[in-house]
C-alpha atoms as a PDB file:
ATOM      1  CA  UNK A   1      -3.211   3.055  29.110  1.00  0.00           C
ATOM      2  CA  UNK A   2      -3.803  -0.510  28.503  1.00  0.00           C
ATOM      3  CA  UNK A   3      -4.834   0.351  24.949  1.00  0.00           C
ATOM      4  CA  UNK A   4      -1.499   2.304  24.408  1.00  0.00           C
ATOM      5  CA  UNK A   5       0.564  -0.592  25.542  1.00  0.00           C
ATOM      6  CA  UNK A   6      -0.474  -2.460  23.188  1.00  0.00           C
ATOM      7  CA  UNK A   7       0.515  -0.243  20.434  1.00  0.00           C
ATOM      8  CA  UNK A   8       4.012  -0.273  21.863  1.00  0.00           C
ATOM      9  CA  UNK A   9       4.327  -4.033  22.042  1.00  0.00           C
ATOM     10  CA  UNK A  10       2.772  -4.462  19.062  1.00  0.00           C
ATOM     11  CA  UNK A  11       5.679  -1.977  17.917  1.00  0.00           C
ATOM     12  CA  UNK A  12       7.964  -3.692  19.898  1.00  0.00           C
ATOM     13  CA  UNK A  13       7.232  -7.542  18.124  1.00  0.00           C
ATOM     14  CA  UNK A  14       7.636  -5.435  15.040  1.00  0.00           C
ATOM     15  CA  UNK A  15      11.076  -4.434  15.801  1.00  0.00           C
ATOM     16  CA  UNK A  16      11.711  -7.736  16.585  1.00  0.00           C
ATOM     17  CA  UNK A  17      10.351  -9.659  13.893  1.00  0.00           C
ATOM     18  CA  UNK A  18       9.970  -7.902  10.868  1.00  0.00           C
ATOM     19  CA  UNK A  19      13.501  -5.406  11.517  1.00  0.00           C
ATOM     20  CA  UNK A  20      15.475  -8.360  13.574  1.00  0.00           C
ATOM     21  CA  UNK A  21      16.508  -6.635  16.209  1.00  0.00           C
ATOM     22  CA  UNK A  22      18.496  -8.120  19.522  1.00  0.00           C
ATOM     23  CA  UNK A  23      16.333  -8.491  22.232  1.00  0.00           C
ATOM     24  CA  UNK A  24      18.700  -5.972  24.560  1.00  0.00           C
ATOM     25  CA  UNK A  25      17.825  -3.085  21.646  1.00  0.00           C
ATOM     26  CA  UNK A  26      14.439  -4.236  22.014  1.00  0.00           C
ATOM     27  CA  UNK A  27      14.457  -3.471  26.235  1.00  0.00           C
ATOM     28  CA  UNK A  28      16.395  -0.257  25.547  1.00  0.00           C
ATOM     29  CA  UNK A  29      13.630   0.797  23.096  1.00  0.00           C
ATOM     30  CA  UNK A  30      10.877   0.110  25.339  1.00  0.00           C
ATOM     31  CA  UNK A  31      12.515   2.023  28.698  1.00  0.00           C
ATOM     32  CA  UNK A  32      12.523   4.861  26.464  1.00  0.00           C
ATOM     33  CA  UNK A  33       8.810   4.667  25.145  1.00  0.00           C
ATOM     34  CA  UNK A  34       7.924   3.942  28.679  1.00  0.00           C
ATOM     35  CA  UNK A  35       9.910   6.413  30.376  1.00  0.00           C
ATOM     36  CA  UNK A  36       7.856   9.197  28.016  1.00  0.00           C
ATOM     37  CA  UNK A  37       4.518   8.099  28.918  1.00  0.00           C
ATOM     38  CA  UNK A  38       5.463   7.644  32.663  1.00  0.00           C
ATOM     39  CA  UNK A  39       6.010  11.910  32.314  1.00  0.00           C
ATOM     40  CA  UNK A  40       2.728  12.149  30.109  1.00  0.00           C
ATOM     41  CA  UNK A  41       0.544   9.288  32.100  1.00  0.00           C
ATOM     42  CA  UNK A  42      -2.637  11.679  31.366  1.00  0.00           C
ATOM     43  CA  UNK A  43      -2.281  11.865  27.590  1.00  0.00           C
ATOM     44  CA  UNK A  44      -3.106   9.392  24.864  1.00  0.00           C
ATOM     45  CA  UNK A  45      -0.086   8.034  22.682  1.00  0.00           C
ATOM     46  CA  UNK A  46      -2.202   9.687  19.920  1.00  0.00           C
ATOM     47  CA  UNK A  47      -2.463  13.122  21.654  1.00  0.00           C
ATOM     48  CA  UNK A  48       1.115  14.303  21.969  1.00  0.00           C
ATOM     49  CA  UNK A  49       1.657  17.788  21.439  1.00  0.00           C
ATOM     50  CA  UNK A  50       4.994  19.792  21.170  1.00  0.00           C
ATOM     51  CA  UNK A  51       4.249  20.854  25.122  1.00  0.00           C
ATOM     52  CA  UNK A  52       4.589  16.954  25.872  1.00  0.00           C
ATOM     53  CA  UNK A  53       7.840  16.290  24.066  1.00  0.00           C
ATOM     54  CA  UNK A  54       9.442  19.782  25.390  1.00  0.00           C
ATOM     55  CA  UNK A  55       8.596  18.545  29.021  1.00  0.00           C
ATOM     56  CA  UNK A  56       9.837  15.306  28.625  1.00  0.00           C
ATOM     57  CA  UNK A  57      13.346  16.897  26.950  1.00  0.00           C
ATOM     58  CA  UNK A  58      13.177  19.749  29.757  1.00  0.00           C
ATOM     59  CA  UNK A  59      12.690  16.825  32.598  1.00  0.00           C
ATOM     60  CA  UNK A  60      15.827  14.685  30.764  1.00  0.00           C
ATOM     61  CA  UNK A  61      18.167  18.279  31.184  1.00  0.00           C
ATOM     62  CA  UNK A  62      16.955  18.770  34.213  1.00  0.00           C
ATOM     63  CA  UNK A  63      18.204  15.365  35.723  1.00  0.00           C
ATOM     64  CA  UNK A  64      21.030  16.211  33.770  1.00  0.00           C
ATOM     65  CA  UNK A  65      20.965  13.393  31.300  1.00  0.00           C
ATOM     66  CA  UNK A  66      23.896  13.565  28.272  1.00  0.00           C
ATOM     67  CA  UNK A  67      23.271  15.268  25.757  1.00  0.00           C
ATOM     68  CA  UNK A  68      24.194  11.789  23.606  1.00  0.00           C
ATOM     69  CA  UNK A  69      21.643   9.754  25.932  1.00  0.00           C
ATOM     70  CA  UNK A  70      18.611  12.421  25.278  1.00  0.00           C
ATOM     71  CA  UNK A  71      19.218  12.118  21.513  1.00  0.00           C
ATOM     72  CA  UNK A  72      19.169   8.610  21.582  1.00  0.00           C
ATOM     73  CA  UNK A  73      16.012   8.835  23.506  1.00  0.00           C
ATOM     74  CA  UNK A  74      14.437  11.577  20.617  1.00  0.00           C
ATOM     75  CA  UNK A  75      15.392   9.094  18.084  1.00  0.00           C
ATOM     76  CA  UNK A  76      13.823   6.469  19.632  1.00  0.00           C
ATOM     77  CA  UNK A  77      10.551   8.124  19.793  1.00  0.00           C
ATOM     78  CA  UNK A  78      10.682   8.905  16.576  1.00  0.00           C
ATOM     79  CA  UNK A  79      10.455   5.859  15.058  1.00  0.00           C
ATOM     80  CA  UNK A  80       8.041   4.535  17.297  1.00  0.00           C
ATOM     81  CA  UNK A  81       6.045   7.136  16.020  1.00  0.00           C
ATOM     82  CA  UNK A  82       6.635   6.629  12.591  1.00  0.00           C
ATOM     83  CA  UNK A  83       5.640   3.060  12.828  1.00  0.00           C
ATOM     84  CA  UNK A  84       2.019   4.346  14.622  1.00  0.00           C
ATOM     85  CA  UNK A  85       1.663   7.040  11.520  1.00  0.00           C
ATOM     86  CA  UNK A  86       2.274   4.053   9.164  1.00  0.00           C
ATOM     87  CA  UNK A  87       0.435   1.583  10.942  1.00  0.00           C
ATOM     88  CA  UNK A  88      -2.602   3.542  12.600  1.00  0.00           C
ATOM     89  CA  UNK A  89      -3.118   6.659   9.977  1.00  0.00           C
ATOM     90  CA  UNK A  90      -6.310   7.382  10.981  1.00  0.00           C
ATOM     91  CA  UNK A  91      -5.612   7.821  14.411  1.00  0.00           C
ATOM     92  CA  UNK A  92      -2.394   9.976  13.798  1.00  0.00           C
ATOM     93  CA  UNK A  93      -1.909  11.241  10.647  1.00  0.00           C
ATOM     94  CA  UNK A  94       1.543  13.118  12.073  1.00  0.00           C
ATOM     95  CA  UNK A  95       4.332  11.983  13.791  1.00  0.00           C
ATOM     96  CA  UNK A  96       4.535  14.897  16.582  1.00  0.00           C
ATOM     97  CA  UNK A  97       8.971  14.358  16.770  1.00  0.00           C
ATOM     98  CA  UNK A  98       9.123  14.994  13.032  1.00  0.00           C
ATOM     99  CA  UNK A  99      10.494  18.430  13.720  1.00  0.00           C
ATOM    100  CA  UNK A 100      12.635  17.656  17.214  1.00  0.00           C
ATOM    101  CA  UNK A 101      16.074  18.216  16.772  1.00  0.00           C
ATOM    102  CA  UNK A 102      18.495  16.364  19.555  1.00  0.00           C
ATOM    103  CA  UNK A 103      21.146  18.095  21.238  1.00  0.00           C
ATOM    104  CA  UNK A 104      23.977  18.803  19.544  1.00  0.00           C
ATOM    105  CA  UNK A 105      27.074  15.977  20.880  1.00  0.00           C
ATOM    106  CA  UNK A 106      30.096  17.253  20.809  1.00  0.00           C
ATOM    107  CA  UNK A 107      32.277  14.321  20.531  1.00  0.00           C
ATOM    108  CA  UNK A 108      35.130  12.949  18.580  1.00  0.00           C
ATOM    109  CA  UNK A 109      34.207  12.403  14.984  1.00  0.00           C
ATOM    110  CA  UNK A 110      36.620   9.760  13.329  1.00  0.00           C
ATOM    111  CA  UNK A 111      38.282   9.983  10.116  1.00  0.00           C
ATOM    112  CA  UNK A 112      36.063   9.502   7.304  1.00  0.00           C
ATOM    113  CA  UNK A 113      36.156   9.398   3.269  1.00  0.00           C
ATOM    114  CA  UNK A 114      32.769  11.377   1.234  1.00  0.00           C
ATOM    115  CA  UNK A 115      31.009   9.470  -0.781  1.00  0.00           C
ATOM    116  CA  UNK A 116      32.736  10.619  -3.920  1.00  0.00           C
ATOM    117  CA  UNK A 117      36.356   9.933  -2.449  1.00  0.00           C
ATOM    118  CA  UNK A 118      34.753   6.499  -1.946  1.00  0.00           C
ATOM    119  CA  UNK A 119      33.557   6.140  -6.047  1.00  0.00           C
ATOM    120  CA  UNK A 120      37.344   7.590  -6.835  1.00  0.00           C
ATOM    121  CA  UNK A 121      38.893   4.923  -5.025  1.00  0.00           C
ATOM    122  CA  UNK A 122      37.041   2.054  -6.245  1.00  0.00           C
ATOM    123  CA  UNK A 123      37.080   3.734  -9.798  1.00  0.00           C
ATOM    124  CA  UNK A 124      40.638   3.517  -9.663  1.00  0.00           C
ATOM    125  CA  UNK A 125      41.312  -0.137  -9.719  1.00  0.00           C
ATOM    126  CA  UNK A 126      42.196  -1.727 -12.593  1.00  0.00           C
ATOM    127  CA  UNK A 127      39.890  -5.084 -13.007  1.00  0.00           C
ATOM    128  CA  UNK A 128      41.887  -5.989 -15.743  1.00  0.00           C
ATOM    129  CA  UNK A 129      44.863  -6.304 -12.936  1.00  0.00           C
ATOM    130  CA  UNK A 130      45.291 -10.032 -11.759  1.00  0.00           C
ATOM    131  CA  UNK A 131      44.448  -8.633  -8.495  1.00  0.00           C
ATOM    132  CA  UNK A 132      41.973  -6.547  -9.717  1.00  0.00           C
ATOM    133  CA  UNK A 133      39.073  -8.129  -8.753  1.00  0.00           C
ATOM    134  CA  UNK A 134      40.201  -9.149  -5.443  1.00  0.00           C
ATOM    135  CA  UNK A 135      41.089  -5.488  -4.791  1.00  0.00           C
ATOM    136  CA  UNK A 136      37.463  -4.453  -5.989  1.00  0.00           C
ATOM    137  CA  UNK A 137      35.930  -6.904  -3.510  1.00  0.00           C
ATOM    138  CA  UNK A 138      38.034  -5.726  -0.374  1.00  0.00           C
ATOM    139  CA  UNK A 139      36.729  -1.859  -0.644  1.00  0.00           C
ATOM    140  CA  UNK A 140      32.971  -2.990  -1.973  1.00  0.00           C
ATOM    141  CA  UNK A 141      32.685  -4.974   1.078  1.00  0.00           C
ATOM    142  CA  UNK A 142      34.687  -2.850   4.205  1.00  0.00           C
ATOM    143  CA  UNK A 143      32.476   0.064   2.457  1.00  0.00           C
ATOM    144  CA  UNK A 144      29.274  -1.500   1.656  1.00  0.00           C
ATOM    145  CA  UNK A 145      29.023  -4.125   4.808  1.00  0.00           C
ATOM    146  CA  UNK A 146      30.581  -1.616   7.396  1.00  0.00           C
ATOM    147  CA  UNK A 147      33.266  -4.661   8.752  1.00  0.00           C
ATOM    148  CA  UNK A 148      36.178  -4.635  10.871  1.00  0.00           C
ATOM    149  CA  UNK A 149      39.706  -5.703   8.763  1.00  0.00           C
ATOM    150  CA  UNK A 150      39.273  -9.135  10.578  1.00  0.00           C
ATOM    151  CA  UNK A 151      35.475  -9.869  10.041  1.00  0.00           C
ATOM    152  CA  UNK A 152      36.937  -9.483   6.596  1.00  0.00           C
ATOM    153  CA  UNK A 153      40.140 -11.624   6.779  1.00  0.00           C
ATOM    154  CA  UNK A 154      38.010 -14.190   8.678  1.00  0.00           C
ATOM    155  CA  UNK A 155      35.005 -14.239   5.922  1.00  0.00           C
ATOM    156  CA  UNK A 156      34.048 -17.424   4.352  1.00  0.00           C
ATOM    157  CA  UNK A 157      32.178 -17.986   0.937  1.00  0.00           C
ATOM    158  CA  UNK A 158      29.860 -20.408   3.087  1.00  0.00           C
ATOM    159  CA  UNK A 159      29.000 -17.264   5.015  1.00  0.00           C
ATOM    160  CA  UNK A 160      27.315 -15.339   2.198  1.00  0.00           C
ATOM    161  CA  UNK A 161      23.706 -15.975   1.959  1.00  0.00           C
ATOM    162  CA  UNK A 162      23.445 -14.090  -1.647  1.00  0.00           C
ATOM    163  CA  UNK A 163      19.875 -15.101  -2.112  1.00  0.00           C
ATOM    164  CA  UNK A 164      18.867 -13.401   0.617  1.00  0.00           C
ATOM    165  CA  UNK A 165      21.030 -10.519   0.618  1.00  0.00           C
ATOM    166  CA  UNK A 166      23.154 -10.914   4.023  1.00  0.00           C
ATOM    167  CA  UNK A 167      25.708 -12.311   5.353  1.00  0.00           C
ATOM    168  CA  UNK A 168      26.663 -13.520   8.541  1.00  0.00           C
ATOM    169  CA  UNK A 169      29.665 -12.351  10.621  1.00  0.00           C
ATOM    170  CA  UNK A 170      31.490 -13.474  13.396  1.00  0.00           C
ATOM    171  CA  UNK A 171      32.570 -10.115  15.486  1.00  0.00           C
ATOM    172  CA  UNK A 172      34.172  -9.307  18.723  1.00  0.00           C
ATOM    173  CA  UNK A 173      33.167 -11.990  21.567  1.00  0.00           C
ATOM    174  CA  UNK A 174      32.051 -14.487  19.203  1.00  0.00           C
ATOM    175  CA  UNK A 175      29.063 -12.729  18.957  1.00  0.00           C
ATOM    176  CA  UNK A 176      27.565 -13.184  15.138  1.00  0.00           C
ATOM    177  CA  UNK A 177      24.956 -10.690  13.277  1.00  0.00           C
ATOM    178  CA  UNK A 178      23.624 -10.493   9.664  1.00  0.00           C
ATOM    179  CA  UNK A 179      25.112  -7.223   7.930  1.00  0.00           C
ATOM    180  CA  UNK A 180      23.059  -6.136   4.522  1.00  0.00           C
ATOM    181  CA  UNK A 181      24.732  -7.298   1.309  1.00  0.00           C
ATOM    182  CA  UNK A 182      24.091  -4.596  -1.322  1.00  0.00           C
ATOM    183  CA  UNK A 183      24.076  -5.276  -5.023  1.00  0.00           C
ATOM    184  CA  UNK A 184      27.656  -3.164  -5.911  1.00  0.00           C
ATOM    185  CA  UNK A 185      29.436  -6.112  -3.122  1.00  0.00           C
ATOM    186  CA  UNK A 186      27.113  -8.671  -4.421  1.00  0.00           C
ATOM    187  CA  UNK A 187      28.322  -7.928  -7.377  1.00  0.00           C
ATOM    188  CA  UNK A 188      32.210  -7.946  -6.723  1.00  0.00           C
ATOM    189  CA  UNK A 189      32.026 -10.746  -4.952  1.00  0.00           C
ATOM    190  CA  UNK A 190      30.385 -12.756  -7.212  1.00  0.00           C
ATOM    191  CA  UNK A 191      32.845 -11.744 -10.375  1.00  0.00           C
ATOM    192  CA  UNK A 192      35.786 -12.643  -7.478  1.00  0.00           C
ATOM    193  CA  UNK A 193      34.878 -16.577  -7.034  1.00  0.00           C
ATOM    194  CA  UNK A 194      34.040 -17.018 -10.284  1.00  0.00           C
ATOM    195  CA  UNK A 195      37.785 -15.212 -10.941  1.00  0.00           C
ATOM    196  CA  UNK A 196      39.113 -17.981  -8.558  1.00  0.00           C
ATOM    197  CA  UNK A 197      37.585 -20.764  -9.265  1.00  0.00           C
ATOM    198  CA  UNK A 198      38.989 -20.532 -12.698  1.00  0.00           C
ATOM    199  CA  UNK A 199      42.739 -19.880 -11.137  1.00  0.00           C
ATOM    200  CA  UNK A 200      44.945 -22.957 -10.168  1.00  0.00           C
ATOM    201  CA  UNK A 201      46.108 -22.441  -6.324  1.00  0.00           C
ATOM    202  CA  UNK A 202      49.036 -23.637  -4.591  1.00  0.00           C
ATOM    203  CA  UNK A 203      46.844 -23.581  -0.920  1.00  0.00           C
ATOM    204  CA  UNK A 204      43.332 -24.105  -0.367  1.00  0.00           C
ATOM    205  CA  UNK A 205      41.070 -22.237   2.300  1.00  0.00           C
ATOM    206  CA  UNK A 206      37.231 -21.492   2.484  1.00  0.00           C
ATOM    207  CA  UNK A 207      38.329 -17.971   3.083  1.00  0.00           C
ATOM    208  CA  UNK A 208      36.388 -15.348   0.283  1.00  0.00           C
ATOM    209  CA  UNK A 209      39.749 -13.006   0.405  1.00  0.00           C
ATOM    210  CA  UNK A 210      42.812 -15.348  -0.256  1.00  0.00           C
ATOM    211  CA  UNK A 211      46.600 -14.106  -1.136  1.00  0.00           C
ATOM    212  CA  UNK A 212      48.277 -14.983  -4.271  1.00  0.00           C
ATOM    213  CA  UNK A 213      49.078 -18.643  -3.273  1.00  0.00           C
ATOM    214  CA  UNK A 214      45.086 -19.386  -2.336  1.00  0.00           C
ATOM    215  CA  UNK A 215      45.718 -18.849   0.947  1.00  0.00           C
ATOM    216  CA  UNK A 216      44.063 -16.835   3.746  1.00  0.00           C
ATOM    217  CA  UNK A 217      45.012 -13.495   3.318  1.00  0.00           C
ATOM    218  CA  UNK A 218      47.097 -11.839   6.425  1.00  0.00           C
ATOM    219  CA  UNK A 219      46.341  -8.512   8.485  1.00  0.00           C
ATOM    220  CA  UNK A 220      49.775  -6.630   7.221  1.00  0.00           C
ATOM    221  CA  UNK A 221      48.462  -8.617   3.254  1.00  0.00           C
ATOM    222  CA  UNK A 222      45.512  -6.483   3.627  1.00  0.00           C
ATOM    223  CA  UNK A 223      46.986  -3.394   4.915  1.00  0.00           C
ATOM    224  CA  UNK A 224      49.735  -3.568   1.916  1.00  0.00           C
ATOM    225  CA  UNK A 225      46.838  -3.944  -0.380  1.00  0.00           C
ATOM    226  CA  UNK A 226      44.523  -1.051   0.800  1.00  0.00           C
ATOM    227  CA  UNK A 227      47.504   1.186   0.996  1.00  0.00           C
ATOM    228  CA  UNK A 228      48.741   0.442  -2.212  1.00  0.00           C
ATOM    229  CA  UNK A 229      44.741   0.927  -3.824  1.00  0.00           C
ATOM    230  CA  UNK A 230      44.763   4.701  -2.022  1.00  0.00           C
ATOM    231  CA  UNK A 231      48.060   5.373  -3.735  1.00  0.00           C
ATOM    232  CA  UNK A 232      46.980   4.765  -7.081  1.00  0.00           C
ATOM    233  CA  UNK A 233      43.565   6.379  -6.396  1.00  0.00           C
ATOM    234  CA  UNK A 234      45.613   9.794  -5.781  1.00  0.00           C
ATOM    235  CA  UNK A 235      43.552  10.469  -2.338  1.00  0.00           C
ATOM    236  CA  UNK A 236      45.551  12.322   0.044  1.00  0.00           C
ATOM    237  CA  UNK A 237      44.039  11.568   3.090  1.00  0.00           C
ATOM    238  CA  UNK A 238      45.159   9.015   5.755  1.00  0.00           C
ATOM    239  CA  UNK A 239      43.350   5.817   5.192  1.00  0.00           C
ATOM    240  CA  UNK A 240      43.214   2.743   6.618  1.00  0.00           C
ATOM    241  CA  UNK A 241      40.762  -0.142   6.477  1.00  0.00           C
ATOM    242  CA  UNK A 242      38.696   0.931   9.632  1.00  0.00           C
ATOM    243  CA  UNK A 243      38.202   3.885   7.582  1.00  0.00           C
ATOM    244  CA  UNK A 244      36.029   2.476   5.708  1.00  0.00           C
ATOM    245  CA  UNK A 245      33.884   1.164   8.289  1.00  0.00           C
ATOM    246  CA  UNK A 246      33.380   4.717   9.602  1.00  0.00           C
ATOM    247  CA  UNK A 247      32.244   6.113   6.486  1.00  0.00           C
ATOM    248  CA  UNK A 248      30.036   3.171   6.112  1.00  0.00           C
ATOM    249  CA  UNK A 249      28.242   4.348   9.206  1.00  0.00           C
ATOM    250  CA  UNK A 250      28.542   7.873   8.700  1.00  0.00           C
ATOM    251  CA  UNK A 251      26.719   8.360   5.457  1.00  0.00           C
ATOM    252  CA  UNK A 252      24.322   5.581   6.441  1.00  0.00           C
ATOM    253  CA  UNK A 253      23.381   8.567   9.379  1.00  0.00           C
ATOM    254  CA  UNK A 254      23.963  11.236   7.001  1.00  0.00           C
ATOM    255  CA  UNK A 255      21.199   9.732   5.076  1.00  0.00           C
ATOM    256  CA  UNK A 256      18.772   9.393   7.472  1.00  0.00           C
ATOM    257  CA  UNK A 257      19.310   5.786   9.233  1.00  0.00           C
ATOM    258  CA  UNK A 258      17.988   4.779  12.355  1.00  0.00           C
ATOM    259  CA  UNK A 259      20.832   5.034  14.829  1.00  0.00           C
ATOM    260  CA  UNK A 260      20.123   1.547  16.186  1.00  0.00           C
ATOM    261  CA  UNK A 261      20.262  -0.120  12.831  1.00  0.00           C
ATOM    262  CA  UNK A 262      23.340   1.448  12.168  1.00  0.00           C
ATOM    263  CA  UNK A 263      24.416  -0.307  15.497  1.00  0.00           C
ATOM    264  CA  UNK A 264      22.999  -3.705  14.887  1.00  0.00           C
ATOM    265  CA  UNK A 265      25.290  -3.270  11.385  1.00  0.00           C
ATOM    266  CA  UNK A 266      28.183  -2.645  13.112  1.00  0.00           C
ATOM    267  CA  UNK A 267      27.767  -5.173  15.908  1.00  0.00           C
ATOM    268  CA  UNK A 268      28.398  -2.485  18.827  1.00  0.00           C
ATOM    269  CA  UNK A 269      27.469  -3.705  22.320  1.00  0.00           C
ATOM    270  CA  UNK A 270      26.818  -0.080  23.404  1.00  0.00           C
ATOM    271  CA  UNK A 271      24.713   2.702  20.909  1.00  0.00           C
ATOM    272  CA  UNK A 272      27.030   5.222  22.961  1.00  0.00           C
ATOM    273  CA  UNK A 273      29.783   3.765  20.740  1.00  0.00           C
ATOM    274  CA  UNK A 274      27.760   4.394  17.585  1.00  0.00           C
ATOM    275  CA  UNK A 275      26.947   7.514  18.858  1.00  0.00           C
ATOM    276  CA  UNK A 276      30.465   8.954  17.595  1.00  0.00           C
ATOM    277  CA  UNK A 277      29.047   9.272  14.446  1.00  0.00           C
ATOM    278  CA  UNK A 278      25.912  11.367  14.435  1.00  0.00           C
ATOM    279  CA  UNK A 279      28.230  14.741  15.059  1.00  0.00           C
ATOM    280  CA  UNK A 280      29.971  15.873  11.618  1.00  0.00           C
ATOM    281  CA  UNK A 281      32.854  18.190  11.273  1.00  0.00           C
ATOM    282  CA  UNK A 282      31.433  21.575  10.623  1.00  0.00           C
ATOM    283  CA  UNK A 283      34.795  22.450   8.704  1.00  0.00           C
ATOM    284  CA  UNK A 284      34.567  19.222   6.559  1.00  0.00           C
ATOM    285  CA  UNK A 285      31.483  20.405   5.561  1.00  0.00           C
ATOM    286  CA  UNK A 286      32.235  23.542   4.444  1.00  0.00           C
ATOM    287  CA  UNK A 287      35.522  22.316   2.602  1.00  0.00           C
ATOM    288  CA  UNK A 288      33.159  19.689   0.795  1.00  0.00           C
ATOM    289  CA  UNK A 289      30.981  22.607  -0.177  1.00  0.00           C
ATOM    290  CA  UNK A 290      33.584  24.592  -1.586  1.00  0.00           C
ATOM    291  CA  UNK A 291      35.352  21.866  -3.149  1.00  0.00           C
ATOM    292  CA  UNK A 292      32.102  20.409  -5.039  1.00  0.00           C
ATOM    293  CA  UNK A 293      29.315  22.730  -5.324  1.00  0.00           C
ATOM    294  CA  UNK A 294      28.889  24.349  -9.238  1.00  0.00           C
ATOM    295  CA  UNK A 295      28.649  27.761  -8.018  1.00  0.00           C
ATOM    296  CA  UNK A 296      32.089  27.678  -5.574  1.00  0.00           C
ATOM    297  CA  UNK A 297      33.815  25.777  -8.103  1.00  0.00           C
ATOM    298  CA  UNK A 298      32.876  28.621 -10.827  1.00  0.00           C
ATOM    299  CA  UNK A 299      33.813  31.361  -8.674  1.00  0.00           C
ATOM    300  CA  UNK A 300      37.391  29.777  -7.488  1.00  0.00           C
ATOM    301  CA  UNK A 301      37.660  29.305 -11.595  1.00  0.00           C
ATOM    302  CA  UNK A 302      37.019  33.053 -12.035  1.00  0.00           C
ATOM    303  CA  UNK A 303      39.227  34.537  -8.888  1.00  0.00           C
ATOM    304  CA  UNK A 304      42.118  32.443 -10.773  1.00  0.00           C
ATOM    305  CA  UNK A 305      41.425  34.239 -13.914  1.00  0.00           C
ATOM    306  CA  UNK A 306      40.889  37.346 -12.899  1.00  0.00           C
ATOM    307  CA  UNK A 307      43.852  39.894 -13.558  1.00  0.00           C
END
């Protein structure tokens, strides 16, 4: 076993170094890793078989572990796995959780926009609008950094490292992170400043989102704003600025994103908390497939022609 432990701190410097994870997801993904091979003690990290991974699932119900706790355990394992398939290929050339689905978590599944009620909104502002840019900025960044409507309020320019593609937030407790900065907010942002530094200001503040005077912008400012963007953009569904932060996470998951860098994004204490959004409306679902799919659209076309 020696050998094996190895691997898993070798994975475990990885996470730290190379994917910057805390050092309290780093303990949580090691219990996890260790609490499999304490179950399969005889077998090699490189000789798991379905049998192993159906025990170790069977031995988690059994002690009558939640259903949200054994698929954060399943998702753990898988990308320690994927990491020893990428890393040693030629002693595994499979990662043996590829095809383990977690429990289903039947939880509450906050409000969320799809991806193309997203593209409507943000198509939908003028940037020939005075505010227009500002406006463009605010949705880019709740959307494409995932933050709360005062990690926004509170941003500063200073705080954007745009070289290096993050920026650094301040979130509840104090505590601070680096969120991702993807090139459609890179973008925004930098067409914003350059739209303000040729403006003349009544107030001055470091602040990247200011009001019409240069100042910091307010909560209720930022509300009125939003809610006067989703009016124009014709959606019909109840949006606020957190909802943008939920879809952020939800199509990151959709998509296939490891559940604790989805965490580390959001700057949740807990994974339980980001937990909420790996369960998807089954309704939703089907409305979005009726409402967007060529073949449903051209059959609702024809049942409203039909005589």
């Amino acid at each position: 076993m020696s050998v094996d432990l190895k691997h898993i701190d070798d994975y475990l410097m990885y996470l730290k170094l190379e994917r910057g994870l805390s050092d309290n997801s780093i303990v949580s993904y090691r219990n996890d890793i260790e609490e499999f091979l304490h179950l399969n003690i005889k077998s090699s990290l490189f000789k798991i078989s379905n049998k192993h991974i159906t025990a170790f699932v069977d031995n988690l119900s059994n002690a009558e572990r939640k259903p949200a706790t054994i698929a954060r355990k399943i998702s753990s394992l898988k990308q320690f796995y994927n990491f020893l398939v990428e890393t040693y290929p030629v002693k595994i050339a499979k990662n043996p959780f590829h095809s383990i689905s977690a429990p289903k978590i039947l939880r509450y599944h906050p409000s969320y926009l799809s991806a193309f009620e997203v593209e409507q909104i943000i198509n939908s502002i003028d940037l020939t609008a005075k505010n227009g840019l500002r406006n463009r900025t605010i949705i880019e960044v709740l959307y494409g950094c995932g933050l709360r409507i005062s990690e926004l309020i509170n941003l500063t320019e200073s705080e954007i490292e745009f070289e290096a593609g993050f920026i650094k937030i301040t979130g509840k407790g104090n505590k601070q992170r680096l969120v991702p900065l993807g090139d459609c907010a890179k973008t925004a942002i930098e067409n914003y400043i350059e739209f303000k530094e040729s403006q003349k200001y009544k107030e001055k503040t470091n602040a990247l989102i200011i009001n019409r005077f240069g100042g910091k912008i307010s909560r209720v400012g930022l509300w009125k704003i939003i809610r006067s963007i989703i009016a124009l953009a014709q959606v019909t569904k109840d949006v606020t600025p957190h909802t943008f932060r939920h879809s952020f996470a939800t199509h990151l998951l959709e998509g296939g994103a490891d559940l604790r860098i989805v965490q580390e994004m959001l700057g949740h204490a807990d994974i339980s908390t980001t937990q909420i959004y790996t369960t998807i409306d089954r309704d939703y679902i089907i409305a979005e497939h009726k409402k967007y799919h060529p073949r449903e659209l051209a059959r609702s076309t024809d049942k409203g022609t039909a005589t």
